[in-house]
N, C-alpha and C. Protein backbone atom coordinates (compact mmCIF):
# COMPACT_ATOMS: atom_id res chain seq x y z
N UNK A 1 23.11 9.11 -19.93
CA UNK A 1 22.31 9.19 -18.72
C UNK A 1 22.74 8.09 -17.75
N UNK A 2 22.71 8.05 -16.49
CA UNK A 2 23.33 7.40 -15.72
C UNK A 2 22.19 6.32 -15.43
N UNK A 3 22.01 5.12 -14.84
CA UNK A 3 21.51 3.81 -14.96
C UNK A 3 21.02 4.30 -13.20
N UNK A 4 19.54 4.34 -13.43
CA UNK A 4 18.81 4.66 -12.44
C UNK A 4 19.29 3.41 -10.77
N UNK A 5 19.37 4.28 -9.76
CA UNK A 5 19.45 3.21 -8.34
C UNK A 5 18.25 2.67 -7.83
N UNK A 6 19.02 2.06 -7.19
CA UNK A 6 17.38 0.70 -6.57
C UNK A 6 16.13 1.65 -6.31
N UNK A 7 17.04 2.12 -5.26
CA UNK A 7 15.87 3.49 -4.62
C UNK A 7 14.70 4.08 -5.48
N UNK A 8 15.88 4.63 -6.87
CA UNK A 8 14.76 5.30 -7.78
C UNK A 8 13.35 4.65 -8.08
N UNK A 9 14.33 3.19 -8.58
CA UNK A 9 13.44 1.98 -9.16
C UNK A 9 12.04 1.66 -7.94
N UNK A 10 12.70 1.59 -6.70
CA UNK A 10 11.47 1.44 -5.54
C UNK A 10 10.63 2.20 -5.73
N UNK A 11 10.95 3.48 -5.91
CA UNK A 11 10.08 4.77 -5.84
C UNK A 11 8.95 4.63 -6.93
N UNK A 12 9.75 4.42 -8.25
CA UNK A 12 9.10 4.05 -9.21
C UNK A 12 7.99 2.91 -9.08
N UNK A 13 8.10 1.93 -9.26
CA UNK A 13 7.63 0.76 -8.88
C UNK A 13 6.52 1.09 -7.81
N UNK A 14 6.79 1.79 -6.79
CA UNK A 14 5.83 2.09 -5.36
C UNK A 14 4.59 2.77 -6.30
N UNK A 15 4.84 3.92 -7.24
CA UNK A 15 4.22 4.93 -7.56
C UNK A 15 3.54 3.97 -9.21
N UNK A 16 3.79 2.85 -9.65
CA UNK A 16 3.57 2.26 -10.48
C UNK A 16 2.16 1.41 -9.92
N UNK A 17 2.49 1.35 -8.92
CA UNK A 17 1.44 -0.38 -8.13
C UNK A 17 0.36 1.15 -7.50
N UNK A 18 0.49 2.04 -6.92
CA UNK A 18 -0.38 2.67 -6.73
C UNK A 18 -1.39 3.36 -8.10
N UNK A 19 -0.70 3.56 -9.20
CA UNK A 19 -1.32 3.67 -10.16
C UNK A 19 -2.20 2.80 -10.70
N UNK A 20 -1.98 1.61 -11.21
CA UNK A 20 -2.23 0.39 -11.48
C UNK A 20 -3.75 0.37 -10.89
N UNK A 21 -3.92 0.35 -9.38
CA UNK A 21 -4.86 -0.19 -8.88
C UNK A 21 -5.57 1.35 -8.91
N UNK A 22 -5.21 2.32 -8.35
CA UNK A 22 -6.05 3.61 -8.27
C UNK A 22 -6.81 3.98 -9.54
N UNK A 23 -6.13 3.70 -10.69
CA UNK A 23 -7.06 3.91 -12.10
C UNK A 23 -8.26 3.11 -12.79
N UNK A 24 -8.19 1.86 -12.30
CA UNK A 24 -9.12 0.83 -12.60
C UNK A 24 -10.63 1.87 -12.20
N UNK A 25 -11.04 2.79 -11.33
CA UNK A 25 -12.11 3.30 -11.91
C UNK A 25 -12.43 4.87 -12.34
N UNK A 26 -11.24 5.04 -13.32
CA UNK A 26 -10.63 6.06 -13.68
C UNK A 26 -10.17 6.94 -13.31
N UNK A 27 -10.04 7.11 -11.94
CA UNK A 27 -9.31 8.18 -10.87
C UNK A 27 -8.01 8.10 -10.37
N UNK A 28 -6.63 8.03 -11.13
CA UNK A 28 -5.58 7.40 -10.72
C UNK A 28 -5.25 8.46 -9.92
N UNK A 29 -5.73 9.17 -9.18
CA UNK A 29 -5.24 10.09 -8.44
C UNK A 29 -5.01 9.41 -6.93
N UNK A 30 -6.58 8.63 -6.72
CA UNK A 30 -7.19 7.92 -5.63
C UNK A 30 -7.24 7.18 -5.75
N UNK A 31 -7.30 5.80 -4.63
CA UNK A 31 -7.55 4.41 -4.50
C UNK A 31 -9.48 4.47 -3.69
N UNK A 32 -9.95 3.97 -3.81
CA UNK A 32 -11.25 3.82 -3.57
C UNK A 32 -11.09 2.87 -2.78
N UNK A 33 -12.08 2.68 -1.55
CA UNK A 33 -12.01 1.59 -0.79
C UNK A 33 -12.10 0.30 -1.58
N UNK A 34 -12.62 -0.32 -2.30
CA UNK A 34 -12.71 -1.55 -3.26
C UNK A 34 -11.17 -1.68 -4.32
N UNK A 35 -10.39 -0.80 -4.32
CA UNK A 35 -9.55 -0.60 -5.24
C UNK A 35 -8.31 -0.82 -3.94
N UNK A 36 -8.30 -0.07 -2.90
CA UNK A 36 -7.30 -0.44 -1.47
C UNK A 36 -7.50 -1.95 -0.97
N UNK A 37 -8.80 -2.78 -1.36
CA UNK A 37 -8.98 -3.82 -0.64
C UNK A 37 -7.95 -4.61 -1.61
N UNK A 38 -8.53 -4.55 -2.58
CA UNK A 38 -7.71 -5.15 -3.78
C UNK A 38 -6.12 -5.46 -4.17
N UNK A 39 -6.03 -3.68 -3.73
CA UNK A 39 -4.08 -3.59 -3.50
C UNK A 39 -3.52 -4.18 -2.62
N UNK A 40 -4.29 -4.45 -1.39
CA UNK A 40 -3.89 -5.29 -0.50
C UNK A 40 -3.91 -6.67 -0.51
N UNK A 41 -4.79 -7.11 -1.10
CA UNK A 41 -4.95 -8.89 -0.91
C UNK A 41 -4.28 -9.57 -2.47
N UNK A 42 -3.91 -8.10 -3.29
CA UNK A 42 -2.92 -8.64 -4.01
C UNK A 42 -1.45 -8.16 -4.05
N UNK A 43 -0.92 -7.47 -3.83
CA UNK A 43 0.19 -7.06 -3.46
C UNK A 43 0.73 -7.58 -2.26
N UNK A 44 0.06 -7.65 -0.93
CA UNK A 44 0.52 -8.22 0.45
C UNK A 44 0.30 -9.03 1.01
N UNK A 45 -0.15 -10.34 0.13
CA UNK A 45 -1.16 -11.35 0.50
C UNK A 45 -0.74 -12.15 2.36
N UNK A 46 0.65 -12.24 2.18
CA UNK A 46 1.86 -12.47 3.53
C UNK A 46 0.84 -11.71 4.57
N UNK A 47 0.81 -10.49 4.47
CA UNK A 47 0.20 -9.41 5.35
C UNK A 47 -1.15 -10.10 6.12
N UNK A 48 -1.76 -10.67 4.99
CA UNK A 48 -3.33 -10.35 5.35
C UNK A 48 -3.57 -12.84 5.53
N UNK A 49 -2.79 -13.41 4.74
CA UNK A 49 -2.95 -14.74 4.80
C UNK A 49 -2.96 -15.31 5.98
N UNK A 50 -3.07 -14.54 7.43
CA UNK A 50 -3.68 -15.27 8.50
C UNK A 50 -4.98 -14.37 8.47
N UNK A 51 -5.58 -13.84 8.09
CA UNK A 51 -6.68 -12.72 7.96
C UNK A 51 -7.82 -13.42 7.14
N UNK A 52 -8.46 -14.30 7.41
CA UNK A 52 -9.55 -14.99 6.79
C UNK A 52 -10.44 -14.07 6.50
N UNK A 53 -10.66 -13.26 7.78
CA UNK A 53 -11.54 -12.37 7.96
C UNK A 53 -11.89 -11.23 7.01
N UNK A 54 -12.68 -11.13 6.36
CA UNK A 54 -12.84 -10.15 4.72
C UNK A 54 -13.28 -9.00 5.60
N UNK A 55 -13.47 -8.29 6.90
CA UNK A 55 -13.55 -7.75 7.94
C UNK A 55 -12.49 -7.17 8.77
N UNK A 56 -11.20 -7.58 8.55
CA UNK A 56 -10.48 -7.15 8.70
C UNK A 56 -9.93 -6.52 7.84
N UNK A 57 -9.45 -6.71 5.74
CA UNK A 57 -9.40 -6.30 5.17
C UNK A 57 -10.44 -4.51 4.99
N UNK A 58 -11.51 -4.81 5.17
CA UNK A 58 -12.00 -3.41 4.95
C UNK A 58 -11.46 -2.72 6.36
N UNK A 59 -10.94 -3.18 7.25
CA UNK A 59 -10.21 -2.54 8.51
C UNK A 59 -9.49 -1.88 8.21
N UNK A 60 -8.56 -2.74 7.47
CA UNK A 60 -7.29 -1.92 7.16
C UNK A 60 -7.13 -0.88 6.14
N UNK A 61 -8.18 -1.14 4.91
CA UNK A 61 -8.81 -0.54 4.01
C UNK A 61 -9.20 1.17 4.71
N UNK A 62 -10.16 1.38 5.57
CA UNK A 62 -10.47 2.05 6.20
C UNK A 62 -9.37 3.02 6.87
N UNK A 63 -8.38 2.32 7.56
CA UNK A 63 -7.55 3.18 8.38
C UNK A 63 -6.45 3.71 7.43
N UNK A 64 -6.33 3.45 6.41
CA UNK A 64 -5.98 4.14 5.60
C UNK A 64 -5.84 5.24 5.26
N UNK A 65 -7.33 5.49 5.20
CA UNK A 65 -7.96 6.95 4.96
C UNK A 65 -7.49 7.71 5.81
N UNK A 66 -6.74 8.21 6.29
CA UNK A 66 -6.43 8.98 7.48
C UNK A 66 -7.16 10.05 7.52
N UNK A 67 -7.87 11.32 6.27
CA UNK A 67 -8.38 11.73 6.53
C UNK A 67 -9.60 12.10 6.22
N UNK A 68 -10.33 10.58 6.06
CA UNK A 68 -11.63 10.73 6.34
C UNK A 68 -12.39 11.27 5.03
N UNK A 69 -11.88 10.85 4.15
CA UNK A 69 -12.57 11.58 2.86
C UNK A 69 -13.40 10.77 1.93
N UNK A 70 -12.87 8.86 2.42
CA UNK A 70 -13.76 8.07 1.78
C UNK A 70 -12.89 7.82 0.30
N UNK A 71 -11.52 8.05 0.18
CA UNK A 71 -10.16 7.80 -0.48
C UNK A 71 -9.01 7.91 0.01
N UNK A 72 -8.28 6.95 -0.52
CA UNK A 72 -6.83 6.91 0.17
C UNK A 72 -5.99 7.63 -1.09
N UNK A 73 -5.49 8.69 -1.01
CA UNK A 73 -4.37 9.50 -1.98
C UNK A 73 -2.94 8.69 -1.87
N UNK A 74 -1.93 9.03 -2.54
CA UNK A 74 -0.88 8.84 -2.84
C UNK A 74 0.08 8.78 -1.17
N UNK A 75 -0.10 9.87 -0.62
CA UNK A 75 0.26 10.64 0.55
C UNK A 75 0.07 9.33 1.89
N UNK A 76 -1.64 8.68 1.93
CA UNK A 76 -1.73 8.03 2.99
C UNK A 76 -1.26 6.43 2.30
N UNK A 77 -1.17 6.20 1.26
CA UNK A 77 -0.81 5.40 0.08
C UNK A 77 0.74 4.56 0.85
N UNK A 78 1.48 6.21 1.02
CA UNK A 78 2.92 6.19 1.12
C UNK A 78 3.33 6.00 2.51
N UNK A 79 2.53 6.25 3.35
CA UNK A 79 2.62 6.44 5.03
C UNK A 79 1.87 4.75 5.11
N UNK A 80 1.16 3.96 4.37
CA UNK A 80 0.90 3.05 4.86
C UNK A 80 2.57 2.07 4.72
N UNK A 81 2.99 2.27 3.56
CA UNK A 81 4.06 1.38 3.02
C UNK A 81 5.46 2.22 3.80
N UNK A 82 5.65 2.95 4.53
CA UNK A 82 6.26 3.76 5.65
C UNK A 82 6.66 2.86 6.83
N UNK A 83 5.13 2.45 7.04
CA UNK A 83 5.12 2.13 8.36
C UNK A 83 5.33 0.96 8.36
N UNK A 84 4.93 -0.03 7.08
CA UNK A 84 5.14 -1.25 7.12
C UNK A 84 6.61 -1.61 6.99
N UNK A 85 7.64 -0.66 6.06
CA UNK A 85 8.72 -0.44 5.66
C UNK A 85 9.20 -0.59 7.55
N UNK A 86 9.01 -0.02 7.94
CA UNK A 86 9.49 0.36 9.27
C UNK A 86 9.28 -0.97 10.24
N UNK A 87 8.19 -1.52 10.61
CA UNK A 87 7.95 -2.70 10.74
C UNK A 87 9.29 -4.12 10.41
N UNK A 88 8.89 -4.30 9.02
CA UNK A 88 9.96 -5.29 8.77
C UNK A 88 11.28 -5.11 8.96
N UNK A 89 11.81 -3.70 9.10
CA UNK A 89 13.08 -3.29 9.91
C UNK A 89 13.04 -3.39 11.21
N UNK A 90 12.51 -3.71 11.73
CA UNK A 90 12.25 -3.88 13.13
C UNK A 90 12.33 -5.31 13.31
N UNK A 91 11.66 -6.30 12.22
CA UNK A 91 11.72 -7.16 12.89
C UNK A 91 13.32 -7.78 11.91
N UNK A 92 13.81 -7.35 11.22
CA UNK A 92 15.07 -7.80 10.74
C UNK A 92 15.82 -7.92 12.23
N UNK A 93 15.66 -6.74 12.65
CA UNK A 93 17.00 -6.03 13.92
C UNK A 93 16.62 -7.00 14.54
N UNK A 94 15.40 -7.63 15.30
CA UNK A 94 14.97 -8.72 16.44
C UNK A 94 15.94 -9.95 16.09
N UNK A 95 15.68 -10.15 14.85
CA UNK A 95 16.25 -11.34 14.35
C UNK A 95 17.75 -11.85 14.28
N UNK A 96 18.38 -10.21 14.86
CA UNK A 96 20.27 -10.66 14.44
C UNK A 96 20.82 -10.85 16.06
């Protein structure tokens, strides 16, 4: 079998850390708002460490949901880490 690429491994790993936190209240399907706050202030702490504000966390928590169901799925999961993905490419390019 051939020795999996980074990519795979990202993918993996992406779909590992969403598990992780989405199952803690047995629904690894979904992240629960308390379970998104969580993924965030531990996974992205960079993100949120000018963010004192525990008010802004459920902000971001919130917009998540894109559609409004009161869970964040895999789908808005992936479009958050999308956009952020997209972001730090942006600011790489500023930087050269």
């Amino acid at each position: 079998m051939a020795q999996k690429t980074r990519l795979q491994n990202c993918i993996e790993d992406l779909s590992a850390i969403f598990k992780k936190y989405a199952s803690e209240d047995g629904d690894s399907e979904t992240l629960s708002k308390a379970e998104a706050k969580k993924l965030l202030l531990n996974e992205m702490p960079e993100l949120l460490e000018k963010t004192s504000d525990m008010d802004k966390v459920k902000e971001i928590a919130d917009d998540l949901d894109m559609d409004g169901d009161g869970k964040i799925d895999f789908i808005e999961f992936m479009t958050m880490v999308m956009t952020l993905g997209f972001m730090c490419h942006l600011m790489d390019q500023e930087e050269k």
